[in-house]
Protein backbone atom coordinates (compact mmCIF):
# COMPACT_ATOMS: atom_id res chain seq x y z
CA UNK A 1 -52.91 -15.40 -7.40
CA UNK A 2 -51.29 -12.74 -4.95
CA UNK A 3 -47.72 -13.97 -5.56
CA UNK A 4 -47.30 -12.69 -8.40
CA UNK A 5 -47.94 -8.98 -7.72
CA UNK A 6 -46.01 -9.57 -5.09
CA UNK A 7 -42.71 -11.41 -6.78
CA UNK A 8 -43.06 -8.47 -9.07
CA UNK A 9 -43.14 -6.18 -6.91
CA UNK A 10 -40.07 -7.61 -4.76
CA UNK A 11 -38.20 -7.44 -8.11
CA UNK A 12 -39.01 -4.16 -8.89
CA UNK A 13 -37.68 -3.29 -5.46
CA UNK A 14 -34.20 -5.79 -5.88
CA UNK A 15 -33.92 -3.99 -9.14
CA UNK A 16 -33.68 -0.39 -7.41
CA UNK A 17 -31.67 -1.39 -5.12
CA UNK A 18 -28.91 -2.75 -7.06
CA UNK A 19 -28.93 0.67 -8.79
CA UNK A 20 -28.62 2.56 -5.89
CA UNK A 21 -24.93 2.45 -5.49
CA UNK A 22 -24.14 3.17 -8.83
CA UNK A 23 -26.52 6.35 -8.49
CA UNK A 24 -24.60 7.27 -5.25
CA UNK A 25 -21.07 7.36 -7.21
CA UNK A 26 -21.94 9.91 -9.48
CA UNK A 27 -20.87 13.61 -9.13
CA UNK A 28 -22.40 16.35 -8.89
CA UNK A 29 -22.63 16.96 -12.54
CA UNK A 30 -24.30 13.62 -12.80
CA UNK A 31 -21.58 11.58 -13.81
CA UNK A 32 -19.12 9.06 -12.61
CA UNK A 33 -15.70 10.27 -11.61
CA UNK A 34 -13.22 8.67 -13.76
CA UNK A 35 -10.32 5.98 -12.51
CA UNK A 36 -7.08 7.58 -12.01
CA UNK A 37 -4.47 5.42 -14.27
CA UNK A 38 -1.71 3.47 -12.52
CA UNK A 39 1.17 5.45 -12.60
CA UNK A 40 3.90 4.04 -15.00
CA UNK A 41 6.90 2.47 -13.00
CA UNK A 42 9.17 4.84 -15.02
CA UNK A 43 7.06 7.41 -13.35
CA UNK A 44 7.87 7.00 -9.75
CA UNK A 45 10.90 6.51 -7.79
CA UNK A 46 10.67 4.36 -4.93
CA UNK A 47 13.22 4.71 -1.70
CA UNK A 48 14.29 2.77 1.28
CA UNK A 49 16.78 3.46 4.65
CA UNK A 50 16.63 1.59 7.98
CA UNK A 51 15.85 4.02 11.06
CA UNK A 52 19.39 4.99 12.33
CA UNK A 53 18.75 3.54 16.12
CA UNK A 54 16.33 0.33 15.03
CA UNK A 55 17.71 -1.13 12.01
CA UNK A 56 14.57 -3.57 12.16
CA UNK A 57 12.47 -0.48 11.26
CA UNK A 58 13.23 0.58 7.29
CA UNK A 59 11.10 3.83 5.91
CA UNK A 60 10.24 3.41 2.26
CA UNK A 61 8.91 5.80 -0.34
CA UNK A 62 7.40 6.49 -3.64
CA UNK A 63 7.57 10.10 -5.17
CA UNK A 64 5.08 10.60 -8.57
CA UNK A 65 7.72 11.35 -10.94
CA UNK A 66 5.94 11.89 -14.06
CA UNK A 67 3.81 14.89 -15.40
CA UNK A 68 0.05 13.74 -14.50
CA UNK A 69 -1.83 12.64 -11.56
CA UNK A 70 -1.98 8.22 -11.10
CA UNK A 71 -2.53 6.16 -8.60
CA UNK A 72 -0.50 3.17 -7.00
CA UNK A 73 -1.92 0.48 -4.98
CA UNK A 74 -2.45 2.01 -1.21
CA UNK A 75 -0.34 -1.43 -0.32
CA UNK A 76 3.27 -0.75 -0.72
CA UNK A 77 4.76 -4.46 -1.93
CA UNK A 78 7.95 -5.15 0.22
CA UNK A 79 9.44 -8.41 -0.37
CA UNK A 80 12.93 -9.78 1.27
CA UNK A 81 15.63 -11.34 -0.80
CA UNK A 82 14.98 -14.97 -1.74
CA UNK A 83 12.14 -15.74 1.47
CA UNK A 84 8.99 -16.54 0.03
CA UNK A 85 5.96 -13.62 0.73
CA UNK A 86 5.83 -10.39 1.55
CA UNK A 87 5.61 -7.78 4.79
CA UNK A 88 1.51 -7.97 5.68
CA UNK A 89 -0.12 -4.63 6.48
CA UNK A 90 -1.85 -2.65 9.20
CA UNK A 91 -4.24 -2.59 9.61
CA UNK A 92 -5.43 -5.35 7.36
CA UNK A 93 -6.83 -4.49 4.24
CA UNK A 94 -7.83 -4.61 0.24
CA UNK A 95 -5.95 -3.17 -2.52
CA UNK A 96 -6.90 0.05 -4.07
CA UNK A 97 -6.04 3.67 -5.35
CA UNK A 98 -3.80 5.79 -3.24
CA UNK A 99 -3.48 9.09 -5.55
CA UNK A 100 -0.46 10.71 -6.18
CA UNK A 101 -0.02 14.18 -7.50
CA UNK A 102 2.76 14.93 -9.57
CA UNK A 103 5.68 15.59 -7.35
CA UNK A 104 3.89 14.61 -4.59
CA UNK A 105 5.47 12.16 -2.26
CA UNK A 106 4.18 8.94 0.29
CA UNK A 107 5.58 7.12 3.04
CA UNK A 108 5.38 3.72 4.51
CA UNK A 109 7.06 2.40 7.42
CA UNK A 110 7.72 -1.25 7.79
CA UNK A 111 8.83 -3.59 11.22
CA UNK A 112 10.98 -6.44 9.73
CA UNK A 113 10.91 -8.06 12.98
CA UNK A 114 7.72 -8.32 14.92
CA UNK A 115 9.55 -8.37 18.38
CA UNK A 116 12.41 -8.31 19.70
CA UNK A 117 13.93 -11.91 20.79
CA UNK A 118 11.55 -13.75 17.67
CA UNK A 119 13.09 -16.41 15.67
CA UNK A 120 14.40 -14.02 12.63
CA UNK A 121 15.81 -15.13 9.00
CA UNK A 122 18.65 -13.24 7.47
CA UNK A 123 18.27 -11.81 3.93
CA UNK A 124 20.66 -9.43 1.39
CA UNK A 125 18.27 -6.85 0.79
CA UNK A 126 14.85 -5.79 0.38
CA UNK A 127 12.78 -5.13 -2.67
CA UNK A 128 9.77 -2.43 -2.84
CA UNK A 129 7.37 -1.35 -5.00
CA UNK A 130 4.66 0.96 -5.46
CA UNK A 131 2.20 -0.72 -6.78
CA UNK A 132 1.96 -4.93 -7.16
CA UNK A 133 2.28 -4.25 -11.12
CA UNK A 134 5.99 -2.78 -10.87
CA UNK A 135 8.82 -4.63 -10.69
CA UNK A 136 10.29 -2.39 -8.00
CA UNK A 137 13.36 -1.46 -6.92
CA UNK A 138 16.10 -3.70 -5.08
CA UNK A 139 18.13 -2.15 -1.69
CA UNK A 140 20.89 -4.07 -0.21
CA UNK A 141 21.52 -4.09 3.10
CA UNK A 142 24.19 -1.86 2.73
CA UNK A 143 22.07 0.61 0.89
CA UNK A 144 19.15 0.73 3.82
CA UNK A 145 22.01 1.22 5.95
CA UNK A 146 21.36 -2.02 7.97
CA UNK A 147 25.41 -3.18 7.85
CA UNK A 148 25.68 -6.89 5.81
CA UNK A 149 21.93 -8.31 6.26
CA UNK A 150 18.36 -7.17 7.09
CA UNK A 151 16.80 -9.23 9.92
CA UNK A 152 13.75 -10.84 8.74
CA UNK A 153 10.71 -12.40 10.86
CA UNK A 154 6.86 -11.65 10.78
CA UNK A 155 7.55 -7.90 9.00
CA UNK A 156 4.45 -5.77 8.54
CA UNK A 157 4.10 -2.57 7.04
CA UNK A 158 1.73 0.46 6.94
CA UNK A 159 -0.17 1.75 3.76
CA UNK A 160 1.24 4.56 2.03
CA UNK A 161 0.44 7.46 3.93
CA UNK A 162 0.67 11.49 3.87
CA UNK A 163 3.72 11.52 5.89
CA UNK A 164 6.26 9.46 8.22
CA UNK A 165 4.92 10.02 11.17
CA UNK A 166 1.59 8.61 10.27
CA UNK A 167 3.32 5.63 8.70
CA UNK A 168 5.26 5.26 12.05
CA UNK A 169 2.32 5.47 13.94
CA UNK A 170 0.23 2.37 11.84
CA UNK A 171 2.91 -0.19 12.55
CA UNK A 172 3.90 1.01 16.39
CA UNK A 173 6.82 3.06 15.44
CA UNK A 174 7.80 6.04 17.74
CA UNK A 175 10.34 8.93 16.46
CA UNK A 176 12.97 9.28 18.84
């Protein structure tokens, strides 16, 4: 006859717990902050150049166009011509919000070749977006400034970050 009070009593406990988190969300007024929308792709511009001494290093961009705070994913998508995938990130991780303020600006930084001497595929251009819902925006070679082809082979790229040099410095990048 003790299990009972017991099973109840473990419930009652499970139960509390699995509020808890929700409880710890909520602001100090007592409610939960609100999800930022995903910025329209019409309301961001997205850029792209290759480093002018590594071309196997390309510095990308998205600036929040549009007249309200949103949010794209906080992993760029960077995807080379017709090769199947996409750059990985570093440090590993999940999608979710990275806020951007109108006019506000964020940089990633990505290594198309993971070292020098690897086995590396040739490709036309490379397409980027801000968030995984967009479309993007396609950049020759030509346009990153990487001469007739952009060297391909294990790329990785950083999160969007606050500035360059903390996109450099996720994916091993030095400023020279």
């Amino acid at each position: 006859m003790r299990v009972r009070p017991l099973l109840a009593l473990t419930a009652a406990g499970a139960a509390l717990v699995a509020l808890a988190p929700q409880a710890g969300a909520a602001t100090a007024a007592g409610r939960a902050p609100l999800p930022l929308p995903t910025c329209r792709p019409s309301a961001v511009a997205v850029g792209a150049e290759a480093d002018a001494r590594d071309k196997t290093v390309v510095r990308i961009t998205v600036t929040n166009r549009g007249r309200h705070t949103c949010a794209v994913d906080r992993l760029p998508t960077v995807t080379f011509g017709d090769l199947d995938g996409a750059a990985q990130h570093l440090p590993p991780g999940e999608s979710g919000p990275y806020r951007l303020v109108t006019g506000e600006k964020a940089y990633a930084t990505v290594r198309t070749v993971g070292a020098p001497g690897d086995e590396i595929r040739r490709v036309g251009g490379v397409t980027v977006a801000g968030d995984p819902s967009h479309h993007g925006r396609t950049f020759s070679a030509r346009e990153l400034g990487t001469g007739r082809y952009v060297e391909v082979w294990e790329p990785v790229s950083s999160w969007w970050k606050g500035s360059a040099r903390a996109a450099d410095e996720a994916v091993g990048v030095g400023r020279g």
